[in-house]
C-alpha atoms as a PDB file:
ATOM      1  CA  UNK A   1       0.000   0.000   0.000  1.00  0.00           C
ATOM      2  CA  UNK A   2       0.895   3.888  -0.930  1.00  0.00           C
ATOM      3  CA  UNK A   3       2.214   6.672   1.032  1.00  0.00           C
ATOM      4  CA  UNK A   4      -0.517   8.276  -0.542  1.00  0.00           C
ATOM      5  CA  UNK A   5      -3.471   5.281   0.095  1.00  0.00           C
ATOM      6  CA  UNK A   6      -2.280   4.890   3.994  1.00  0.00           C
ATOM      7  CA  UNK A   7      -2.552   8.788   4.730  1.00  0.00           C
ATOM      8  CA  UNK A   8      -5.893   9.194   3.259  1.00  0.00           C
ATOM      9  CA  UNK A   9      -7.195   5.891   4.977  1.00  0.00           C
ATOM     10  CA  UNK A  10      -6.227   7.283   8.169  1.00  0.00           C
ATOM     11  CA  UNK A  11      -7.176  10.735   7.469  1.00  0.00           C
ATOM     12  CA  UNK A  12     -10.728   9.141   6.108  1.00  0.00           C
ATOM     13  CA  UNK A  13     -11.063  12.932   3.983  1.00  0.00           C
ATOM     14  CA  UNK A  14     -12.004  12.838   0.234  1.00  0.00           C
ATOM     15  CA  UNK A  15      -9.426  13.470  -2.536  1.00  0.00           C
ATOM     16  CA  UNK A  16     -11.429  14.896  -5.075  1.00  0.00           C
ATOM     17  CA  UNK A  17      -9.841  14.049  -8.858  1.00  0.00           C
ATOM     18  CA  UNK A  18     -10.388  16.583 -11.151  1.00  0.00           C
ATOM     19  CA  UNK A  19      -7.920  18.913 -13.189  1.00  0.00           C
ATOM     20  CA  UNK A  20      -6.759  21.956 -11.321  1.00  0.00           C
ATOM     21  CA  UNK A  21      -3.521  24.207 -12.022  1.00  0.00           C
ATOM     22  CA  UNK A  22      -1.428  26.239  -9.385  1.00  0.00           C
ATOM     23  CA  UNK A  23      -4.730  25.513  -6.936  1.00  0.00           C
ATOM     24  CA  UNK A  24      -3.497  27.249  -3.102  1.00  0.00           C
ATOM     25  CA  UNK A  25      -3.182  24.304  -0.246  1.00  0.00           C
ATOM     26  CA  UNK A  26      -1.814  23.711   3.326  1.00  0.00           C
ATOM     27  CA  UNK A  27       1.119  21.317   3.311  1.00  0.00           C
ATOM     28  CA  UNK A  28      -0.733  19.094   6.557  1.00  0.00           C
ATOM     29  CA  UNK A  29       2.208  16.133   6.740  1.00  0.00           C
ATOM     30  CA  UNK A  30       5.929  16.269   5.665  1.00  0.00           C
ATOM     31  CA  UNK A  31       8.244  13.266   5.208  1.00  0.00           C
ATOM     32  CA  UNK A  32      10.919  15.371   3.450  1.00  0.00           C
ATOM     33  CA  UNK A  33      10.583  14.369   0.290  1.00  0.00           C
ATOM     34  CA  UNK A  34       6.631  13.934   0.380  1.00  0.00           C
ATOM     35  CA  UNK A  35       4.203  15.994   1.272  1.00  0.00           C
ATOM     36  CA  UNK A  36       0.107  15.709   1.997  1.00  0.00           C
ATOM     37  CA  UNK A  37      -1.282  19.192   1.146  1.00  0.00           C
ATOM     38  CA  UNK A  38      -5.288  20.014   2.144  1.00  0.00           C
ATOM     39  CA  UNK A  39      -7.459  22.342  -0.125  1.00  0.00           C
ATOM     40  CA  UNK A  40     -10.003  24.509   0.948  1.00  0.00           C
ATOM     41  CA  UNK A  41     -12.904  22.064  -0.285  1.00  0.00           C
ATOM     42  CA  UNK A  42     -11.105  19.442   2.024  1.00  0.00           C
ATOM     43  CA  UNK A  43      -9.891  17.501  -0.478  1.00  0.00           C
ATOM     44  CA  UNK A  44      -6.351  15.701  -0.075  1.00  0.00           C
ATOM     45  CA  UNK A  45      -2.943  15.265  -2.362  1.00  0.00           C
ATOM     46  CA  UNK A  46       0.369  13.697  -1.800  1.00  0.00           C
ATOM     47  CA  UNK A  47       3.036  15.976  -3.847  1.00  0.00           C
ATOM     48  CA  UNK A  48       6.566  16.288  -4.179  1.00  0.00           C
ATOM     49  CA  UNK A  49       8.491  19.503  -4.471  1.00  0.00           C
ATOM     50  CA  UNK A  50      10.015  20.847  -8.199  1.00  0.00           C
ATOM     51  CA  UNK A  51      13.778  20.091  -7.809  1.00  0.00           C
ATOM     52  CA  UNK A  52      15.519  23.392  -7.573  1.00  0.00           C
ATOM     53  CA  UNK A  53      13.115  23.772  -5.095  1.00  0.00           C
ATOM     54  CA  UNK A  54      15.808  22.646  -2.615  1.00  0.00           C
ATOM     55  CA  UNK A  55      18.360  25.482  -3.295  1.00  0.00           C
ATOM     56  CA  UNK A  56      15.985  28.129  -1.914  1.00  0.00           C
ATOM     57  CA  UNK A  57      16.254  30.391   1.023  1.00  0.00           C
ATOM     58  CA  UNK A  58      19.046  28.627   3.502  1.00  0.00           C
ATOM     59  CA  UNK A  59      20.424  24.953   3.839  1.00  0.00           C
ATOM     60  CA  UNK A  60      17.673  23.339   5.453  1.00  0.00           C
ATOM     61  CA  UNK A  61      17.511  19.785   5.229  1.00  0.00           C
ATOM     62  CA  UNK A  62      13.040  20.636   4.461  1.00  0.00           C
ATOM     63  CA  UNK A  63      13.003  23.712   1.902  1.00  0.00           C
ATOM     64  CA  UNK A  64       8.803  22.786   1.937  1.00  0.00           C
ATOM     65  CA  UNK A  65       7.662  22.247   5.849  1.00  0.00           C
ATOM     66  CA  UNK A  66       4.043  21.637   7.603  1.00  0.00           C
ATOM     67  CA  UNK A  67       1.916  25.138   8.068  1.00  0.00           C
ATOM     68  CA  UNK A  68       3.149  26.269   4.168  1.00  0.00           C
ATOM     69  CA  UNK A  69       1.181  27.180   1.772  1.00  0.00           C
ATOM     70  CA  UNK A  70       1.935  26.170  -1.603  1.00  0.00           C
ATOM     71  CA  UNK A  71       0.931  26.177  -5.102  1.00  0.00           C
ATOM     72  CA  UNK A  72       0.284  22.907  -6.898  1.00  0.00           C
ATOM     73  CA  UNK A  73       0.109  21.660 -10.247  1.00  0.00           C
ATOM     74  CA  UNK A  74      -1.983  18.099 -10.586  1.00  0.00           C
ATOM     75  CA  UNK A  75      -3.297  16.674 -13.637  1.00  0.00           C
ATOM     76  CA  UNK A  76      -6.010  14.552 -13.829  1.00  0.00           C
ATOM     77  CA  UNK A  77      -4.906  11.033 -13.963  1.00  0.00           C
ATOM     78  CA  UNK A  78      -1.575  11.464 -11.515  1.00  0.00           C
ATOM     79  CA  UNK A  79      -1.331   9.986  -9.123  1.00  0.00           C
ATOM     80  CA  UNK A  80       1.109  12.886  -7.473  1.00  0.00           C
ATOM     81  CA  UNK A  81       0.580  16.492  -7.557  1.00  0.00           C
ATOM     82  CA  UNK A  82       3.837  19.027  -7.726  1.00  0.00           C
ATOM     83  CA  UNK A  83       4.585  21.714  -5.165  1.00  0.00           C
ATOM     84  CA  UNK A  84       5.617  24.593  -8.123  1.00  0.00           C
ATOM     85  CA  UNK A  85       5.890  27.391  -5.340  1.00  0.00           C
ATOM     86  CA  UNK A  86       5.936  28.569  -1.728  1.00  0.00           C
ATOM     87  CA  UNK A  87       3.382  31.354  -0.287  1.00  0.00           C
ATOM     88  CA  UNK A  88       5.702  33.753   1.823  1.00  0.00           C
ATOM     89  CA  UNK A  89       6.154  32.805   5.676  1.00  0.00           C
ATOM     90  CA  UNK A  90       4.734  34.454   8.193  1.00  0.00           C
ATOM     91  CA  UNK A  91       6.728  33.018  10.353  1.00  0.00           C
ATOM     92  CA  UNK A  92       8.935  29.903  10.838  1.00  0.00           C
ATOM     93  CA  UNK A  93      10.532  28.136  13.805  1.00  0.00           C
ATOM     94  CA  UNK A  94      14.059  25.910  13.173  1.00  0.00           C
ATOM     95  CA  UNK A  95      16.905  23.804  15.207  1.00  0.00           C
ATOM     96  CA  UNK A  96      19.925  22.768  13.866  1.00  0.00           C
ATOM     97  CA  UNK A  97      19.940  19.593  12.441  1.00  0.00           C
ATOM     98  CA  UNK A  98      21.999  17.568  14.891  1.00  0.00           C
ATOM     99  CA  UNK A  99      23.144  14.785  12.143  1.00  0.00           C
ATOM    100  CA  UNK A 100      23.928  17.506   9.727  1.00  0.00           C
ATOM    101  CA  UNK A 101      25.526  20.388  11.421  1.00  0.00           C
ATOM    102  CA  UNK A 102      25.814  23.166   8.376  1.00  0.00           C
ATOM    103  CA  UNK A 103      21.960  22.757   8.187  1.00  0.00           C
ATOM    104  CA  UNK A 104      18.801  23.607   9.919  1.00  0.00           C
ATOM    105  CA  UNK A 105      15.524  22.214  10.259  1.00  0.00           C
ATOM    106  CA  UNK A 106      12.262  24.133  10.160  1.00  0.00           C
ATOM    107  CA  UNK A 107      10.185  22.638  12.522  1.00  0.00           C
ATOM    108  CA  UNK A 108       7.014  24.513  11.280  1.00  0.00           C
ATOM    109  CA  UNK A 109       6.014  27.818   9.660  1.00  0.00           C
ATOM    110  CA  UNK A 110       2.904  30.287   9.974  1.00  0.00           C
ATOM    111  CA  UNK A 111       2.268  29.290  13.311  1.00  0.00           C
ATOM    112  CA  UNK A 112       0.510  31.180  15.917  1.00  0.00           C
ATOM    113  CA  UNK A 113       1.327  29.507  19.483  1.00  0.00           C
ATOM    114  CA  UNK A 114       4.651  27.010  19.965  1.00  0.00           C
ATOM    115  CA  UNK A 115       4.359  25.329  22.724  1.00  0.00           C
ATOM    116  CA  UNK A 116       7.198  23.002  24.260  1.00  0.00           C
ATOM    117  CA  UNK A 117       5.287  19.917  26.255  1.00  0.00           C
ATOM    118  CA  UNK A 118       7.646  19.335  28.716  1.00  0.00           C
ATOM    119  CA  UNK A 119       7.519  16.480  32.089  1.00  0.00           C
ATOM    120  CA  UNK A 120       8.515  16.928  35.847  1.00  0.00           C
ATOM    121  CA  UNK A 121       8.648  13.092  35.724  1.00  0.00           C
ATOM    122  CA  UNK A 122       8.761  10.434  33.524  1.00  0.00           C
ATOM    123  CA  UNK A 123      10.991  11.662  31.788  1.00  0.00           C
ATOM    124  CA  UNK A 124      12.107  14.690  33.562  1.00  0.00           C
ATOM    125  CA  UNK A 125      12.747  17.735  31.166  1.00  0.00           C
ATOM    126  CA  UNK A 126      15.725  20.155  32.348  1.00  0.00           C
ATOM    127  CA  UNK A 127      14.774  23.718  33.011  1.00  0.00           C
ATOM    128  CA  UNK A 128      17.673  24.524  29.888  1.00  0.00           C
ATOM    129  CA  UNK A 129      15.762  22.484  27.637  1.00  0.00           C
ATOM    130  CA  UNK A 130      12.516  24.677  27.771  1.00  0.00           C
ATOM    131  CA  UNK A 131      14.660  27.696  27.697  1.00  0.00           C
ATOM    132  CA  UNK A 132      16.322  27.194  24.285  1.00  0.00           C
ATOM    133  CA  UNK A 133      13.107  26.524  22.928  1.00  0.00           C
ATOM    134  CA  UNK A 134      11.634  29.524  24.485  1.00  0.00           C
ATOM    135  CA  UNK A 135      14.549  31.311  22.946  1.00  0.00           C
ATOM    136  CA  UNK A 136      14.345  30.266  19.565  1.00  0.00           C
ATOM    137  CA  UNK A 137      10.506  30.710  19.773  1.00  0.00           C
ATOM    138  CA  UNK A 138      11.325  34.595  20.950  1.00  0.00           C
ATOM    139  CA  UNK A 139      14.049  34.849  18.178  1.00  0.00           C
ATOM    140  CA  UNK A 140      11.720  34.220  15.446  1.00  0.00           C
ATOM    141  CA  UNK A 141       8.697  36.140  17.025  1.00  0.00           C
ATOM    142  CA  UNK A 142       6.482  33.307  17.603  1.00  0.00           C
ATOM    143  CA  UNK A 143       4.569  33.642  20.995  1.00  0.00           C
ATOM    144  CA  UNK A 144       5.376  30.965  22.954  1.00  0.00           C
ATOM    145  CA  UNK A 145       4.196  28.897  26.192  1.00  0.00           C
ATOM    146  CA  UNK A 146       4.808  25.834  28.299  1.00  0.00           C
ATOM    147  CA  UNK A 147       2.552  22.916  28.686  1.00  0.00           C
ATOM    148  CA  UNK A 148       3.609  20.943  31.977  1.00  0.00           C
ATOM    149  CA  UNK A 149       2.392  17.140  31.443  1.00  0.00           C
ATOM    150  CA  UNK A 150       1.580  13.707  32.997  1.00  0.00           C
ATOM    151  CA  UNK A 151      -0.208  15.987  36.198  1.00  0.00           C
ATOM    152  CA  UNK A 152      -1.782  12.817  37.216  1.00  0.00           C
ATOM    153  CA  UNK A 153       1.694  11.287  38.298  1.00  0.00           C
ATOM    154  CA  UNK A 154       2.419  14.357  40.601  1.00  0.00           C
ATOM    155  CA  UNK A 155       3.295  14.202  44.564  1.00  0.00           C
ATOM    156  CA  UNK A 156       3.207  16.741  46.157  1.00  0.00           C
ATOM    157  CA  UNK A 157       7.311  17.579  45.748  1.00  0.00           C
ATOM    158  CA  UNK A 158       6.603  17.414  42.025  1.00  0.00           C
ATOM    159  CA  UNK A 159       3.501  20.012  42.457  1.00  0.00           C
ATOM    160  CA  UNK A 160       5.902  22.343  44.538  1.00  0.00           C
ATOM    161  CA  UNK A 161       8.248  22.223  41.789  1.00  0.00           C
ATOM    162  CA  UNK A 162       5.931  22.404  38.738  1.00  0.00           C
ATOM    163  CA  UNK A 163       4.268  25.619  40.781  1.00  0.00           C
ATOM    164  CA  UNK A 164       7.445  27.329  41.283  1.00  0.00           C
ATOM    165  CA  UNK A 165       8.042  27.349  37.469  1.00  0.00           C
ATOM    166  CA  UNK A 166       4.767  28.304  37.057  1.00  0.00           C
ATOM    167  CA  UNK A 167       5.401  31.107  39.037  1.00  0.00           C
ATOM    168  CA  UNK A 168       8.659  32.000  37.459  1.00  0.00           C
ATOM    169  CA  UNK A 169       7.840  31.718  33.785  1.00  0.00           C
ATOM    170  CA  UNK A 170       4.479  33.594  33.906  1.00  0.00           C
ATOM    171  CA  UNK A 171       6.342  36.829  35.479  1.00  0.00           C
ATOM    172  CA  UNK A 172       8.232  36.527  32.338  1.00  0.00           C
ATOM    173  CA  UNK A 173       5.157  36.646  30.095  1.00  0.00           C
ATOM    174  CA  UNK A 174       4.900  33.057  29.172  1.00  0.00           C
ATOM    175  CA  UNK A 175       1.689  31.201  29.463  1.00  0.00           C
ATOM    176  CA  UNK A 176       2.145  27.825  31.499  1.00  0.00           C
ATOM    177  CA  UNK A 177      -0.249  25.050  31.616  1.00  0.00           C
ATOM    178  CA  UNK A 178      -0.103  21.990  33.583  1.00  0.00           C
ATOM    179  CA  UNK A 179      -2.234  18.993  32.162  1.00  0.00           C
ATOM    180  CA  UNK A 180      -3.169  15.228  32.141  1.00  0.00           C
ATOM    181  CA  UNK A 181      -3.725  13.092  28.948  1.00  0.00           C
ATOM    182  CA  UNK A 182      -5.081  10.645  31.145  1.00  0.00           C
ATOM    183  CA  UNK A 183      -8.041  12.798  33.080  1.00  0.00           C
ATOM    184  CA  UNK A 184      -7.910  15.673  31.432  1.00  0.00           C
ATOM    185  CA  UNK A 185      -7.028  17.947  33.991  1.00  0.00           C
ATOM    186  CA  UNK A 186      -6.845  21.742  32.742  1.00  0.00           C
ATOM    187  CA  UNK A 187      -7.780  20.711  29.415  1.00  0.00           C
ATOM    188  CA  UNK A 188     -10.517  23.487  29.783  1.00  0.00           C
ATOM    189  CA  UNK A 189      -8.344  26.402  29.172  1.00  0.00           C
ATOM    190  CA  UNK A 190      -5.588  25.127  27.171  1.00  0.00           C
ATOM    191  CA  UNK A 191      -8.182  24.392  24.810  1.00  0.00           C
ATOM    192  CA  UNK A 192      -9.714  28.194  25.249  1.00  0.00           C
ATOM    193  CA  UNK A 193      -5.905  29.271  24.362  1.00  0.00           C
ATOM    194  CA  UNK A 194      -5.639  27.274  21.504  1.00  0.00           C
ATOM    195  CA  UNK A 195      -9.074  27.237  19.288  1.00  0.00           C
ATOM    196  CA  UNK A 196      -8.317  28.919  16.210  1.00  0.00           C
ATOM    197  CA  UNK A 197      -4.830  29.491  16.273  1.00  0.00           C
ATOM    198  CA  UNK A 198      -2.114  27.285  14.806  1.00  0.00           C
ATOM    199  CA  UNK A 199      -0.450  25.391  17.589  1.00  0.00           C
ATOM    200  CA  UNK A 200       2.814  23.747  17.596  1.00  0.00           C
ATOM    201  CA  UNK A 201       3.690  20.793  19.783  1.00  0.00           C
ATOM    202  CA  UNK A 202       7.398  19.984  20.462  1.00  0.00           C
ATOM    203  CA  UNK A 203       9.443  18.508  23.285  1.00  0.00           C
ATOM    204  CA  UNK A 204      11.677  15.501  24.338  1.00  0.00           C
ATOM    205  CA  UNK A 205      10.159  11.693  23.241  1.00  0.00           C
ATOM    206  CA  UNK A 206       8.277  10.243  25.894  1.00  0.00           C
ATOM    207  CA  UNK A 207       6.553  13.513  26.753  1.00  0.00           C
ATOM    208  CA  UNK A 208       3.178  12.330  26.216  1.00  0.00           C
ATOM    209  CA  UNK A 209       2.345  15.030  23.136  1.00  0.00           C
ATOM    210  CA  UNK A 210       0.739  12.299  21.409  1.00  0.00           C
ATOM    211  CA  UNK A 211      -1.134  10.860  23.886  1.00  0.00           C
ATOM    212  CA  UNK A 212      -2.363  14.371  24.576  1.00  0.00           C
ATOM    213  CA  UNK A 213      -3.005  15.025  20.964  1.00  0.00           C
ATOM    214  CA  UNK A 214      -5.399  11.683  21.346  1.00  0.00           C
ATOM    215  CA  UNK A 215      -6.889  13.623  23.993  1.00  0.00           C
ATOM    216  CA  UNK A 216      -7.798  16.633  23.015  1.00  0.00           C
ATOM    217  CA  UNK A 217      -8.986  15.686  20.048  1.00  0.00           C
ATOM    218  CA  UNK A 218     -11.817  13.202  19.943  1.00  0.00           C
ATOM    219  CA  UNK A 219     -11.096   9.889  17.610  1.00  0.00           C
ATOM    220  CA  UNK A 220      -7.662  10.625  17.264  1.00  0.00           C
ATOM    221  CA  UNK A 221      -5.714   7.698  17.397  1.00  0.00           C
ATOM    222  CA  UNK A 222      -1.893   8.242  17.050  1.00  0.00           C
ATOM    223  CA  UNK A 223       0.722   5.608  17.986  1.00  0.00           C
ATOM    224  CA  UNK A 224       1.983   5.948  21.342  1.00  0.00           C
ATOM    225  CA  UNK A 225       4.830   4.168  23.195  1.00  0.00           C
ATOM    226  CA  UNK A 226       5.871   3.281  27.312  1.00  0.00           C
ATOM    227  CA  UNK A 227       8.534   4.536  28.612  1.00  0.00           C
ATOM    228  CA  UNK A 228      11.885   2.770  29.002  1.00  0.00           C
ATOM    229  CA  UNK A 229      11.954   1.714  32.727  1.00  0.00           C
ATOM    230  CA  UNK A 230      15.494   1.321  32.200  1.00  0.00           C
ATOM    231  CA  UNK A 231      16.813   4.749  30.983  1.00  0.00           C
ATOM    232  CA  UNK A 232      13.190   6.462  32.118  1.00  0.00           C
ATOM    233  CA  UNK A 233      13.560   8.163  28.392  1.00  0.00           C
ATOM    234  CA  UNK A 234      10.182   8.364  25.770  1.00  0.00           C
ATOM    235  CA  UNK A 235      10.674   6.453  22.289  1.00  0.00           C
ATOM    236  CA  UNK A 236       9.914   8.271  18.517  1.00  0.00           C
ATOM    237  CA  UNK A 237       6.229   7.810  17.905  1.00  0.00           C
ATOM    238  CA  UNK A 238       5.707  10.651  15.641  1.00  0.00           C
ATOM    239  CA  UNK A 239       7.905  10.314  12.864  1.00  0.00           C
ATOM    240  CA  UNK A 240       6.572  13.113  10.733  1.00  0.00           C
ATOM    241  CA  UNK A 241       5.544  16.246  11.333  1.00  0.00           C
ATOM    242  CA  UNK A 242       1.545  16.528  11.224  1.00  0.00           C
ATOM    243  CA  UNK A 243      -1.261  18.988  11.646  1.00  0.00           C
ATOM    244  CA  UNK A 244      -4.111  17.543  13.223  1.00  0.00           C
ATOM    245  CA  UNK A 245      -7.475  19.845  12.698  1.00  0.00           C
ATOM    246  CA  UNK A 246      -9.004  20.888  16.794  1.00  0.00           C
ATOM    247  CA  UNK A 247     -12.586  20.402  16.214  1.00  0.00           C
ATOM    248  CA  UNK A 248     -13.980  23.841  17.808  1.00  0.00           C
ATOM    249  CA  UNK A 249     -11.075  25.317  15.469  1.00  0.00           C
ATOM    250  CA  UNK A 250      -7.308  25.336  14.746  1.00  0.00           C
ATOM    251  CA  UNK A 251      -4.543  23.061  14.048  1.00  0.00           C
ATOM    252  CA  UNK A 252      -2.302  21.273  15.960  1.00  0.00           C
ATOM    253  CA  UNK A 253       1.221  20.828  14.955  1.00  0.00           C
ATOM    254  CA  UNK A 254       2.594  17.326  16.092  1.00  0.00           C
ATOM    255  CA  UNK A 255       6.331  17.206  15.468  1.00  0.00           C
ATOM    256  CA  UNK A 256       8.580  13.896  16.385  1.00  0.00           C
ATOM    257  CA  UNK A 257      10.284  13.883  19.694  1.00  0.00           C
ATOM    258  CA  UNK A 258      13.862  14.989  19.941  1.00  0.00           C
ATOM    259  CA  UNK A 259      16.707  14.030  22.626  1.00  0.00           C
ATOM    260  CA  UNK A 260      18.163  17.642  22.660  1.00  0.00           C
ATOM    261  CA  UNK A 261      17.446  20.782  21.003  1.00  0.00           C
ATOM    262  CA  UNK A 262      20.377  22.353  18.792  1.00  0.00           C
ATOM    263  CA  UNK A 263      20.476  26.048  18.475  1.00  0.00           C
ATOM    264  CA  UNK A 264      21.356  27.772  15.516  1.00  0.00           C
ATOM    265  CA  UNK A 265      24.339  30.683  16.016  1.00  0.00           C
ATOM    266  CA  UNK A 266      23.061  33.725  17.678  1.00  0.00           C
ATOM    267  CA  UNK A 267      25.145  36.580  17.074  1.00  0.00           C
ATOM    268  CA  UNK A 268      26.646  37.414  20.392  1.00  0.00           C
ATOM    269  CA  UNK A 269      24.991  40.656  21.365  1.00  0.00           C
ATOM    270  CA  UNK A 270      21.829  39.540  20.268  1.00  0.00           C
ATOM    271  CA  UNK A 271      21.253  36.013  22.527  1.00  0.00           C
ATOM    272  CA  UNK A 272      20.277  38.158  25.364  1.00  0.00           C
ATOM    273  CA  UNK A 273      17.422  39.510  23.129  1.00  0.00           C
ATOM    274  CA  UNK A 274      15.875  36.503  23.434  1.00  0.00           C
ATOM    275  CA  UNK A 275      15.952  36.034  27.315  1.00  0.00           C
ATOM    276  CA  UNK A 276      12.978  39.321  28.013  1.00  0.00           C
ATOM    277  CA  UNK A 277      14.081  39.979  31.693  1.00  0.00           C
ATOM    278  CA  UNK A 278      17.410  39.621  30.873  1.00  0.00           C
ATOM    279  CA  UNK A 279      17.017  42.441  28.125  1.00  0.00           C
ATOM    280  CA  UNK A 280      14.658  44.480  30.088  1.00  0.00           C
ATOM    281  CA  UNK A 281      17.215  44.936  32.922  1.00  0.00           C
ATOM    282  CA  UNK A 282      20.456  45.250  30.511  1.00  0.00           C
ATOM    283  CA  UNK A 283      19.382  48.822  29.537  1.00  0.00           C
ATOM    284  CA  UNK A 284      21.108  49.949  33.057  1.00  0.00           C
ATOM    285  CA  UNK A 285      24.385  47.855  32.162  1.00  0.00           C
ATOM    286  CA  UNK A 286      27.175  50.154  32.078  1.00  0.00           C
ATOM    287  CA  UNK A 287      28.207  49.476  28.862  1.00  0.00           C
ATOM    288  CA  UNK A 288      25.460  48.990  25.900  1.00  0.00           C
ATOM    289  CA  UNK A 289      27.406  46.240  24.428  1.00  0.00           C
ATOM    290  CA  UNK A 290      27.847  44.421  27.667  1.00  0.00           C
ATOM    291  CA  UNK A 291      27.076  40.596  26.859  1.00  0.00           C
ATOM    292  CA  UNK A 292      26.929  40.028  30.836  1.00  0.00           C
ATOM    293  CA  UNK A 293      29.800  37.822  30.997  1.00  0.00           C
ATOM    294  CA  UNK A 294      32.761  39.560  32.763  1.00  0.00           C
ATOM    295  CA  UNK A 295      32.145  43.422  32.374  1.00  0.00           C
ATOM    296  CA  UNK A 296      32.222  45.890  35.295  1.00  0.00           C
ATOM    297  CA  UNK A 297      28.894  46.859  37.257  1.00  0.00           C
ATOM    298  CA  UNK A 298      26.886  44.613  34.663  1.00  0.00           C
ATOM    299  CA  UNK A 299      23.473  45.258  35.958  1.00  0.00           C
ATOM    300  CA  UNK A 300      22.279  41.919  34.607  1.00  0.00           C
ATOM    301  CA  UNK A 301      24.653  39.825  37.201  1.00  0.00           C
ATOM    302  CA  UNK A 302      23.751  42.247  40.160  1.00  0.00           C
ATOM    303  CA  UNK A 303      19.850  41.315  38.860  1.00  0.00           C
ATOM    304  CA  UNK A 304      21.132  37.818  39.342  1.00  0.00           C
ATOM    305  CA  UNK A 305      22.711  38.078  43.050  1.00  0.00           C
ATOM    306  CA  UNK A 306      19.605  39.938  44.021  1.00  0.00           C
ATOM    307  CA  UNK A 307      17.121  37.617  42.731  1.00  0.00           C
ATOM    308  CA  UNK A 308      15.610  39.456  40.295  1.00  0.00           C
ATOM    309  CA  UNK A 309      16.654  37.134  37.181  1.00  0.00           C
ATOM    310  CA  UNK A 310      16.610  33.260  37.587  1.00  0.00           C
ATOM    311  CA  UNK A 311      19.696  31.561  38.447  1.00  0.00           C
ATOM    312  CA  UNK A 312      18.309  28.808  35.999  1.00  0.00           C
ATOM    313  CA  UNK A 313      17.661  31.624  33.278  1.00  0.00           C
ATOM    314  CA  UNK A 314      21.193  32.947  33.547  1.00  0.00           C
ATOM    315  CA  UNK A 315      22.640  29.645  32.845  1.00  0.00           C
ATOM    316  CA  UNK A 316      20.666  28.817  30.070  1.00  0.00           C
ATOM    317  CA  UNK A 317      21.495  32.613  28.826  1.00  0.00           C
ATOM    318  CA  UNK A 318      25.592  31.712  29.335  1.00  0.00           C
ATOM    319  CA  UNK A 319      25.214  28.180  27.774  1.00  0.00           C
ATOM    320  CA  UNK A 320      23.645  29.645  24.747  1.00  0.00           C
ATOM    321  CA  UNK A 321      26.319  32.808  24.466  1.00  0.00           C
ATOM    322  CA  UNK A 322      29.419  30.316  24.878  1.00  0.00           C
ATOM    323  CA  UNK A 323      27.676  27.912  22.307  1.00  0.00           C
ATOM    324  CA  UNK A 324      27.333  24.596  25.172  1.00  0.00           C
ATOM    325  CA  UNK A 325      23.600  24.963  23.633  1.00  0.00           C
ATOM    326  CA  UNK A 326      22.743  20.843  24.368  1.00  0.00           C
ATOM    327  CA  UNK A 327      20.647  20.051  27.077  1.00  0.00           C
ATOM    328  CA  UNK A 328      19.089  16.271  27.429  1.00  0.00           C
END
């Protein structure tokens, strides 16, 4: 059986054959070289990309990624339509392609809301890990937000911790959410935050996005995995990114679990840019090009002694500025 047979079966939509030229669709799934694109009747068509396609833009090991829109040319009788262009971005979102250093890879594009799912337990998800993707979210102006999973396995400790986060990220300006895919505990308003917006999903493998995906939307049935008892780490389930349609409105954006989350290279003065109460306070630095490292009555470090900036912040901040950007 097809690429092209399987997705439809499990998408159960229509593809509707008739003979349409440079029609506008949503790329929904991308395998890197094949892509399911939706229409605005509903209909369905797996495509590949025109060739020189690939040589566009930046080295990114996906030129075409899930949330483009794209033009396609589809005769009647193929059994493949072709991508012929790209609709400008709105936005994108990337990480450097850890097998393939030169490159990136766009995670998504025209997206509204990224959020990283990340676990207190099961597996645990460092502090450093939701920072660089807060980062990169803040780097390429996507608003961004944390969805705390798994609340159902909490103690007490775990509640203390996940509140003090909570606590810490919000007076930054991120939105945080702590949920169950198993009860369905504050489903209510992460829901209200994401019907009709475009919402992207990413975080370490065994994060339960899929199982929440199932979740909050009814009849969904991805693949989902247990976690290794052994090394208490999540296995791939997603393979492909995915949008998956939210019934009251909205997509969500399932991408495929990943161990660590490569940064591309910030220029030097600009990382703290990305940190907002780090720049907010480095307007009373001494010097305006101080990078907060080892300059004189840096008013960023004094924020830091006094408690005004995290400790955990500022040493995601310094592991991004002296490039040790890999946190498990």
């Amino acid at each position: 059986m097809s690429f092209f047979s399987i997705s439809i079966k499990l998408l159960k939509e229509p593809v509707h054959f008739f003979y349409f030229r440079f029609m506008e669709g949503l790329v929904i799934k991308s395998t890197g070289s094949q892509y399911l694109v939706r229409f605005d009747d509903g209909s369905i068509l797996l495509c590949r990309i025109r060739g020189n396609m690939r040589m566009k833009d930046f080295e990114a090991t996906n030129p075409i990624t899930v949330g483009d829109r794209v033009e396609v040319d589809w005769k009647k009788g193929d059994d493949v339509g072709q991508i012929n262009n790209m609709l400008p971005r709105k936005n994108y979102i990337i990480r450097k392609s850890v097998k393939l250093s030169r490159q990136v890879q766009i995670l998504a594009s025209n997206i509204d809301r990224a959020f990283v799912v990340a676990t207190p337990v099961l597996p645990k998800t460092s502090l450093g890990f939701i920072d660089r993707f807060l980062a990169t979210a803040e780097a390429y102006n996507i608003s961004a937000g944390i969805i705390w999973n798994k609340a159902d396995l909490y103690d007490d400790e775990v509640w203390s911790f996940v509140d003090q986060t909570k606590e810490l990220y919000e007076s930054i300006g991120y939105k945080v959410f702590c949920v169950s895919a198993v009860n369905g505990f504050g489903f209510k308003s992460l829901l209200d935050e994401m019907n009709g917006k475009v919402n992207l999903f990413s975080g370490h493998s065994g994060v339960g996005k899929s199982s929440l995906i199932n979740a909050l939307i009814p009849g969904m049935k991805l693949k989902t995995a247990e976690i290794s008892a052994q090394h208490q780490k999540g296995k791939h389930t997603t393979t492909f990114a995915e949008m998956h349609m939210i019934p009251e409105g909205g997509y969500i954006i399932d991408t495929p679990g990943i161990r660590e989350f490569g940064m591309i290279d910030f220029d030097t003065y600009e990382v703290s840019h990305f940190f907002p109460e780090i720049f907010k306070v480095s307007k009373n630095c001494q010097y305006g090009n101080c990078i907060h490292l080892n300059e004189k009555d840096c008013a960023v470090k004094r924020a830091v002694e006094e408690g005004v900036i995290a400790e955990s912040r500022f040493d995601s901040y310094l592991s991004i500025l002296t490039k040790q950007d890999v946190f498990k």
